[in-house]
N, C-alpha and C. Protein backbone atom coordinates (compact mmCIF):
# COMPACT_ATOMS: atom_id res chain seq x y z
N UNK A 1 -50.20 50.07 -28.02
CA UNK A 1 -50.34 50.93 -29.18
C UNK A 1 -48.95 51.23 -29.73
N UNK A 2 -48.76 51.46 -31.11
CA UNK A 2 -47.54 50.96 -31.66
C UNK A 2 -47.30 52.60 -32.21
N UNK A 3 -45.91 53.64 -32.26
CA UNK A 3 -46.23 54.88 -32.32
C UNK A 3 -44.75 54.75 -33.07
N UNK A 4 -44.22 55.90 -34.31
CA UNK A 4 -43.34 55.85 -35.29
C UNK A 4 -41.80 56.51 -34.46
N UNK A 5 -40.87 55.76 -34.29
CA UNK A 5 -40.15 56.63 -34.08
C UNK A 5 -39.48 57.97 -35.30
N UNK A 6 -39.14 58.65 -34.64
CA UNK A 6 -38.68 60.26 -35.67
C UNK A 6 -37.62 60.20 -35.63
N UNK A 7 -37.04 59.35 -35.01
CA UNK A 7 -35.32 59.04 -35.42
C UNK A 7 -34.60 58.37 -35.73
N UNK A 8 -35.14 57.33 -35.98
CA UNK A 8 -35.08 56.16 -36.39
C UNK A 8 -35.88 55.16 -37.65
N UNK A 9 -37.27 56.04 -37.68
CA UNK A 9 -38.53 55.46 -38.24
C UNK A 9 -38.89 53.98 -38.37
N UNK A 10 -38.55 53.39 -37.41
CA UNK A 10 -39.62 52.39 -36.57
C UNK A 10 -40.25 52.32 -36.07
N UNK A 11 -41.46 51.60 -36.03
CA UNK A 11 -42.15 51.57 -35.39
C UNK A 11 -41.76 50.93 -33.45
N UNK A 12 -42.52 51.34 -32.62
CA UNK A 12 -42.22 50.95 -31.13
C UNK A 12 -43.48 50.82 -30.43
N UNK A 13 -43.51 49.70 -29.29
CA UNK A 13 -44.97 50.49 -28.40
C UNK A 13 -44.51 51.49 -27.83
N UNK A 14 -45.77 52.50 -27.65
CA UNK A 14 -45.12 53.81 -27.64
C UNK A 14 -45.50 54.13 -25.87
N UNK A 15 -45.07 52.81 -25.56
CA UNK A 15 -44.98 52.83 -23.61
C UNK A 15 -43.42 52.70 -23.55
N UNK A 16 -42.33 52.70 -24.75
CA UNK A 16 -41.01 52.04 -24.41
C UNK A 16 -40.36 53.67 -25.06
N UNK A 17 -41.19 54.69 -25.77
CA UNK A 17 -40.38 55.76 -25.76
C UNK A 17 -39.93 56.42 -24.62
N UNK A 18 -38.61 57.22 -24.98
CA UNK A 18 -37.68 58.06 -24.02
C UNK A 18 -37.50 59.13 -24.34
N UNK A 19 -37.52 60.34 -23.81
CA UNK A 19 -37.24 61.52 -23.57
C UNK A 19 -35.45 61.67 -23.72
N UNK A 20 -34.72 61.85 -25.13
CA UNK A 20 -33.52 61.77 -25.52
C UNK A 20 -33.07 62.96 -25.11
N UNK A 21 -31.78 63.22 -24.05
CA UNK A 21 -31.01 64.91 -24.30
C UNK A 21 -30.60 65.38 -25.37
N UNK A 22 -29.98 64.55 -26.37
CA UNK A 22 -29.65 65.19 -27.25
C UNK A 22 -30.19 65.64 -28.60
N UNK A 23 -31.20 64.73 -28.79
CA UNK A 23 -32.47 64.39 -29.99
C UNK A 23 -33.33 65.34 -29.50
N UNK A 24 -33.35 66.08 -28.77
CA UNK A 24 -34.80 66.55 -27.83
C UNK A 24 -35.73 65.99 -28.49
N UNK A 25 -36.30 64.65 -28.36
CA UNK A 25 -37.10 64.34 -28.83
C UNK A 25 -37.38 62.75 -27.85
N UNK A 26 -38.60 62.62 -28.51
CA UNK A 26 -39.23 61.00 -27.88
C UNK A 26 -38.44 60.17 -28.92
N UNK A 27 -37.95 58.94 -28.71
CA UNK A 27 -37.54 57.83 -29.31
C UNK A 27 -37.35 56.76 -28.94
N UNK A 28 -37.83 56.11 -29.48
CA UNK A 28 -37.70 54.64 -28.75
C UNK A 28 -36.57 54.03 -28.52
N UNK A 29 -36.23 53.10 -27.54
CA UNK A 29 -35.79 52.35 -26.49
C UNK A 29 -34.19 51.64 -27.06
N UNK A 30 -34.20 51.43 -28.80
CA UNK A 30 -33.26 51.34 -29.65
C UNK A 30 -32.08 52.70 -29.53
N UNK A 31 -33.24 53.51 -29.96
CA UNK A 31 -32.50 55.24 -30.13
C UNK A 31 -31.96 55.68 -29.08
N UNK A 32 -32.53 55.53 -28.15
CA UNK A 32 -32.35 55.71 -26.46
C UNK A 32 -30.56 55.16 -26.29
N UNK A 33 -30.71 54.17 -26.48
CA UNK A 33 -29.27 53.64 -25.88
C UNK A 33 -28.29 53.81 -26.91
N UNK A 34 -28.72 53.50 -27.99
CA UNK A 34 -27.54 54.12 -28.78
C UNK A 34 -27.61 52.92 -29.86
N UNK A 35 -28.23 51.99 -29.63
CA UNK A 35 -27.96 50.95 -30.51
C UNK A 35 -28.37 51.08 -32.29
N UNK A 36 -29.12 51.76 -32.39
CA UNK A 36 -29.31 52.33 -33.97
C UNK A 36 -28.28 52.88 -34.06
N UNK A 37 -27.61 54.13 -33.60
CA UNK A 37 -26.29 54.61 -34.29
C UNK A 37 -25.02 53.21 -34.41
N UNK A 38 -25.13 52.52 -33.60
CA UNK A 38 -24.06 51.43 -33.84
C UNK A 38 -24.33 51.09 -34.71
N UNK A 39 -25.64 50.09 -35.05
CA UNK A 39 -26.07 49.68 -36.10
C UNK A 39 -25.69 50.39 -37.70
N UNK A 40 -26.19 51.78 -37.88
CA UNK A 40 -25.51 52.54 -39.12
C UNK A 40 -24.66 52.68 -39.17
N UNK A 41 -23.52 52.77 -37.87
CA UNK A 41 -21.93 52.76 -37.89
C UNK A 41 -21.17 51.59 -38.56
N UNK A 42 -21.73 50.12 -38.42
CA UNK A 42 -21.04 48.97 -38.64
C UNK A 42 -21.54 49.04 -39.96
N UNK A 43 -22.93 49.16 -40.55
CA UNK A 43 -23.16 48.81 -41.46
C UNK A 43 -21.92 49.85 -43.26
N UNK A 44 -22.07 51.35 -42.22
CA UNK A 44 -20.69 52.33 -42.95
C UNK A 44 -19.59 51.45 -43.21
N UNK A 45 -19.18 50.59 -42.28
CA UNK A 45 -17.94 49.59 -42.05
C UNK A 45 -18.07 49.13 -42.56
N UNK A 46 -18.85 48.25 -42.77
CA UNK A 46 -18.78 47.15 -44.15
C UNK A 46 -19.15 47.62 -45.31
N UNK A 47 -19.62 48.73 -45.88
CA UNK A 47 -20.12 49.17 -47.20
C UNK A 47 -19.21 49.07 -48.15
N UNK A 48 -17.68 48.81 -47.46
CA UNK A 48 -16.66 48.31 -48.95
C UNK A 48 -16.41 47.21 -48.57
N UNK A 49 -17.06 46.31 -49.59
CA UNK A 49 -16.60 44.93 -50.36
C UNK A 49 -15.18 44.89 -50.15
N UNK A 50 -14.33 45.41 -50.39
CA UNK A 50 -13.22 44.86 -50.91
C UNK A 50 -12.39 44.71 -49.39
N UNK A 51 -12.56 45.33 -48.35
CA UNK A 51 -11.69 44.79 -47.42
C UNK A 51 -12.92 44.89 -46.10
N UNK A 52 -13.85 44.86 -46.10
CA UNK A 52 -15.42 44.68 -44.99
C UNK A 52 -15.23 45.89 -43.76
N UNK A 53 -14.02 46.48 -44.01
CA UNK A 53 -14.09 47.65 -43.23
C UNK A 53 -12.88 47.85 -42.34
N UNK A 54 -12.20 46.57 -42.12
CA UNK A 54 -10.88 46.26 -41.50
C UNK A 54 -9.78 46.48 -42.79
N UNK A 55 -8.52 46.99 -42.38
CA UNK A 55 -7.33 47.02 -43.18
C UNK A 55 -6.83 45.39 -43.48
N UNK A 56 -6.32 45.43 -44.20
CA UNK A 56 -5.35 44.27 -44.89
C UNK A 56 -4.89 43.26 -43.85
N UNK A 57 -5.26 42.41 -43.79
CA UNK A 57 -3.80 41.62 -42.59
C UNK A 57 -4.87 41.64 -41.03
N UNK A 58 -5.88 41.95 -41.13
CA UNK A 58 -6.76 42.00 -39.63
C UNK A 58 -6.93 40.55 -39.63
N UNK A 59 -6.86 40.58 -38.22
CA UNK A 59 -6.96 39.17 -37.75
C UNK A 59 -7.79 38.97 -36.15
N UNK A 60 -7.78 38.02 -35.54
CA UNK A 60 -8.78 38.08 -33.72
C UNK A 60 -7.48 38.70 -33.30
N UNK A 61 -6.29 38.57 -33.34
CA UNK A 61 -5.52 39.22 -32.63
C UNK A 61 -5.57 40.77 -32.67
N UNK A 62 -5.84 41.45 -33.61
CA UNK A 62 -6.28 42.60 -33.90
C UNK A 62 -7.36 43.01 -33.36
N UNK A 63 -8.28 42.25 -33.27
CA UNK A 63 -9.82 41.96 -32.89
C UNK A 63 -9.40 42.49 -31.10
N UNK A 64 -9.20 41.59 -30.21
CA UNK A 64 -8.72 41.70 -28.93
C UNK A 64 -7.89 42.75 -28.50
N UNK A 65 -6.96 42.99 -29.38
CA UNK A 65 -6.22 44.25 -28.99
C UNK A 65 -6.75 45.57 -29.09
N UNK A 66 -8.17 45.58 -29.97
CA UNK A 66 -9.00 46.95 -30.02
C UNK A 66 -10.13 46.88 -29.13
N UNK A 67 -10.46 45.68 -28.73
CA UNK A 67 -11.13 45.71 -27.56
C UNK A 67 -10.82 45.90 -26.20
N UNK A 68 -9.67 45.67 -25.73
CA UNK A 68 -8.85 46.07 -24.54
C UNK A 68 -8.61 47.72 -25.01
N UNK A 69 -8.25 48.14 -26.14
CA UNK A 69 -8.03 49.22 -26.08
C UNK A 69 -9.39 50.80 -25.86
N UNK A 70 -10.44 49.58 -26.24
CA UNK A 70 -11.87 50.84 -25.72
C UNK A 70 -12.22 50.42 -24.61
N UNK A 71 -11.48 49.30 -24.18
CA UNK A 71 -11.48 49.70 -22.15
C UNK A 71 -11.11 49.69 -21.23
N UNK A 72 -9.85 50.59 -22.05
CA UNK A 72 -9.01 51.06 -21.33
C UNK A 72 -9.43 52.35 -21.34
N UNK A 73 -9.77 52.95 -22.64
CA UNK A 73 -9.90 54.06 -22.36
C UNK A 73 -11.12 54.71 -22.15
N UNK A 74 -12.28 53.58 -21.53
CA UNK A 74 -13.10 54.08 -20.62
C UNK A 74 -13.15 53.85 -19.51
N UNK A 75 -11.94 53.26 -19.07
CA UNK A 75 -11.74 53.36 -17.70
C UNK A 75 -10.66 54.78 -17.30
N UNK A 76 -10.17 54.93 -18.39
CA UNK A 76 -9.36 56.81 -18.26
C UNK A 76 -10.36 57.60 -18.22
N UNK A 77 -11.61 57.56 -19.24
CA UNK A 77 -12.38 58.60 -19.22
C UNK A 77 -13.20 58.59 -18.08
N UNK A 78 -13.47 57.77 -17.34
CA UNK A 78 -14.36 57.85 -15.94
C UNK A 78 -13.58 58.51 -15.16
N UNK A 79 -13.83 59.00 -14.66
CA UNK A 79 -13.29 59.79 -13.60
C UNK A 79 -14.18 60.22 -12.38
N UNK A 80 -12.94 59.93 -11.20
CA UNK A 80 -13.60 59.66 -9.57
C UNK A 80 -12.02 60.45 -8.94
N UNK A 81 -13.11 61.92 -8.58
CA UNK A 81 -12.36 62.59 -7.71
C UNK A 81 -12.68 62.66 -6.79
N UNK A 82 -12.28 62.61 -5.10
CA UNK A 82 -12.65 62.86 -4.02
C UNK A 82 -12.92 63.75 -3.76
N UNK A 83 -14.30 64.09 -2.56
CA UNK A 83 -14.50 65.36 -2.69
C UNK A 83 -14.40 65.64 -1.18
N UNK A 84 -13.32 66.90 -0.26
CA UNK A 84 -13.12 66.72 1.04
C UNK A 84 -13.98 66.69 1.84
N UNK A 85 -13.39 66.17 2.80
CA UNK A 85 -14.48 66.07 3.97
C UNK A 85 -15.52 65.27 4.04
N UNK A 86 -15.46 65.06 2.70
CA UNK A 86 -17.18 63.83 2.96
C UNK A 86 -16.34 62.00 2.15
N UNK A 87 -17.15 61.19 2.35
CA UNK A 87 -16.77 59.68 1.91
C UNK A 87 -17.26 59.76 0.43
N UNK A 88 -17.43 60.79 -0.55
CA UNK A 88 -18.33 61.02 -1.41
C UNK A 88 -17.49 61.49 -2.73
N UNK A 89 -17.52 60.76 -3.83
CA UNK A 89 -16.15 60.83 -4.86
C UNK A 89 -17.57 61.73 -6.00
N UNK A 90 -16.53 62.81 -6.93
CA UNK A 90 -17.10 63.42 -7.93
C UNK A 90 -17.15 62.70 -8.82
N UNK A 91 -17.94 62.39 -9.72
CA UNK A 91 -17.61 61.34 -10.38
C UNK A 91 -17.83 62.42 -12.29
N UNK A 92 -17.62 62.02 -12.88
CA UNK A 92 -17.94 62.43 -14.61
C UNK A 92 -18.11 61.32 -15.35
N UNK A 93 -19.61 61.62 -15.91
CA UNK A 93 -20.15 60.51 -16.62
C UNK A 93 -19.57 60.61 -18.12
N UNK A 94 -19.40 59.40 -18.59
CA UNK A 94 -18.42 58.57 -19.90
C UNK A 94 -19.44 59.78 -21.28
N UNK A 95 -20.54 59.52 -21.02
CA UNK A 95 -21.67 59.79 -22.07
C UNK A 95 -21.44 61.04 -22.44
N UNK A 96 -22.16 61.93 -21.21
CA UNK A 96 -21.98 63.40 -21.23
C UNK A 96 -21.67 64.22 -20.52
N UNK A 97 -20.42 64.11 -20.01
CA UNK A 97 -19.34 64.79 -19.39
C UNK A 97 -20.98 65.35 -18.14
N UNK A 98 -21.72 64.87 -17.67
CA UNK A 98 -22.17 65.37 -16.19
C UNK A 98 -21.61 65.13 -15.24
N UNK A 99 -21.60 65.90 -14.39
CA UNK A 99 -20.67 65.64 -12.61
C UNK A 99 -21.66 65.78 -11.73
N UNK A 100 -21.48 64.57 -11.21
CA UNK A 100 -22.43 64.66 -10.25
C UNK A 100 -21.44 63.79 -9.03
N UNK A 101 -22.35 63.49 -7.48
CA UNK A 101 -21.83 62.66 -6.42
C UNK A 101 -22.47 61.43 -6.92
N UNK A 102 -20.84 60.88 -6.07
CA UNK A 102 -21.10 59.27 -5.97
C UNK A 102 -20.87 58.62 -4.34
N UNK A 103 -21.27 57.82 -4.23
CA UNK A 103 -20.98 56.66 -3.20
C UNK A 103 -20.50 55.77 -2.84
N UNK A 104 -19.16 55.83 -2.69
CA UNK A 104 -18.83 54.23 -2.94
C UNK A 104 -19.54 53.20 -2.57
N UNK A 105 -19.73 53.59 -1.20
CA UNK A 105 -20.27 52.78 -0.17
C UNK A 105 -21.23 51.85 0.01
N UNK A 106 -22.29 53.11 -0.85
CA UNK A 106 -23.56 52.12 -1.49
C UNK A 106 -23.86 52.15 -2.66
N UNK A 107 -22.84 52.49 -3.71
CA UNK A 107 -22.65 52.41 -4.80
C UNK A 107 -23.67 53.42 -5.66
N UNK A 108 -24.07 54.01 -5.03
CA UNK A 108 -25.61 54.81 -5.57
C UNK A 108 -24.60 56.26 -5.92
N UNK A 109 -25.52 56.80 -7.30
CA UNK A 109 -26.36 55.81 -8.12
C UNK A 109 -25.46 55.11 -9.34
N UNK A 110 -26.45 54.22 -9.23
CA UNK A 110 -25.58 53.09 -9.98
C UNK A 110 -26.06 53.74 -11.81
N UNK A 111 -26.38 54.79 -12.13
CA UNK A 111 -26.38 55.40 -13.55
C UNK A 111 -26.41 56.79 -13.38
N UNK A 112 -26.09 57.36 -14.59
CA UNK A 112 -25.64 59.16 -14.92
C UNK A 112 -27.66 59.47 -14.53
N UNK A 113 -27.52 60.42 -13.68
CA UNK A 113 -28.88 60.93 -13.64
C UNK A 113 -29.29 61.68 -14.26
N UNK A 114 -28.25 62.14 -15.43
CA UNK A 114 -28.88 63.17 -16.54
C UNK A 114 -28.81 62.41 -18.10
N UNK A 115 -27.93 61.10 -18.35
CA UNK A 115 -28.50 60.58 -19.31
C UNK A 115 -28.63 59.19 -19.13
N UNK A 116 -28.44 58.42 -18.07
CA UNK A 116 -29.07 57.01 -17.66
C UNK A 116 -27.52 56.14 -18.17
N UNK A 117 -26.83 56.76 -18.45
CA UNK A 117 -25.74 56.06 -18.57
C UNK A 117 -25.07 55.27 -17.48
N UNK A 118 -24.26 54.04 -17.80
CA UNK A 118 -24.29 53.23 -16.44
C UNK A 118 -22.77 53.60 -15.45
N UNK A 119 -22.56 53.66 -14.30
CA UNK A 119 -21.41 54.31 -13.65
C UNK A 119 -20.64 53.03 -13.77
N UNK A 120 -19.27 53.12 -14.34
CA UNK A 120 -18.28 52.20 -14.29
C UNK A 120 -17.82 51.76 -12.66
N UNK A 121 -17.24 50.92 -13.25
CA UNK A 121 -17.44 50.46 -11.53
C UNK A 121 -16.04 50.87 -10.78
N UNK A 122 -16.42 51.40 -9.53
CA UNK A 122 -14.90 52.21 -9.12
C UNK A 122 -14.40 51.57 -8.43
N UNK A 123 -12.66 52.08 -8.32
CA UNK A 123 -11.85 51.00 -8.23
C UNK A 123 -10.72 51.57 -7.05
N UNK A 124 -11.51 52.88 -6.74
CA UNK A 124 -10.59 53.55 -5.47
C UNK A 124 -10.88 52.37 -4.29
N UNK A 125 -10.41 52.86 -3.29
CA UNK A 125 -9.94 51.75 -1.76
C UNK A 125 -10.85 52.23 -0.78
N UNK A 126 -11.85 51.45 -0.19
CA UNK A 126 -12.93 52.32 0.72
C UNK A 126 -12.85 51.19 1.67
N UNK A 127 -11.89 51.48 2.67
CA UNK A 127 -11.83 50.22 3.82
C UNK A 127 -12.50 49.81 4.61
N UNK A 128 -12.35 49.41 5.89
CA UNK A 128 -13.21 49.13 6.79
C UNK A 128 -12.68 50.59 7.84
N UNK A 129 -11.55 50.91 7.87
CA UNK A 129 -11.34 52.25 8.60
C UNK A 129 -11.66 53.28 8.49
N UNK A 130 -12.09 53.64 6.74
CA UNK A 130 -12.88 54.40 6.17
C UNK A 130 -14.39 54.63 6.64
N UNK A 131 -14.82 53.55 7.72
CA UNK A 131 -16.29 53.78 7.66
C UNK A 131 -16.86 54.64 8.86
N UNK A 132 -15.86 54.51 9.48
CA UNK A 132 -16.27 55.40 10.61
C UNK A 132 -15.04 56.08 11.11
């Protein structure tokens, strides 16, 4: 059964809506992850003809250097603090600043449990001396 999204106004089967934090609302599976706001974002980008949304002189080299540069700085914005006494790092999710525990060990959980966002992958040192 096919049900309208309210934030998007598409239609979805309405077995693929999500319970959004910030929409408080149901929306489908597009809205959910974010990919409609990209979508209206790029399309803002190109709405002038005269240079498609890039400055003068853009080139792939430009291209690559802004892509290293959003990940870099979501590998700054993740953040993995240790927390004493236990093998168990604090972690803060990219999305919406939640803190919750992490694991290195068994990597769990492998997404933000308050908005499903995915945990970057950590890059602290968890040895073999570390395990016991």
């Amino acid at each position: 059964m096919k049900a309208k999204c309210k934030h998007c106004g598409r239609e979805a089967d309405s077995e693929m809506f999500k319970l959004h934090y910030k929409y408080r609302m149901m929306v489908c599976a597009d809205c959910f992850t974010g990919k409609t706001d990209r979508d209206r974002q790029k399309k803002e980008a190109s709405a002038d003809p005269r240079t498609g949304g890039k400055p003068p002189g853009w080139d792939s080299e430009d291209e690559y250097l802004e892509k290293m540069s959003r990940m870099k700085q979501q590998q700054t914005v993740s953040r993995f603090q240790p927390i004493l006494g236990t093998k168990l790092y604090q972690c803060t999710c990219i999305g919406c600043n939640y803190n919750f525990k992490f694991d290195p060990l068994k990597n769990m959980p492998q997404s933000c449990p308050y908005c499903n966002e995915p945990v970057p992958k950590f890059k602290g040192s968890v040895g073999v001396n570390d395990l016991f």
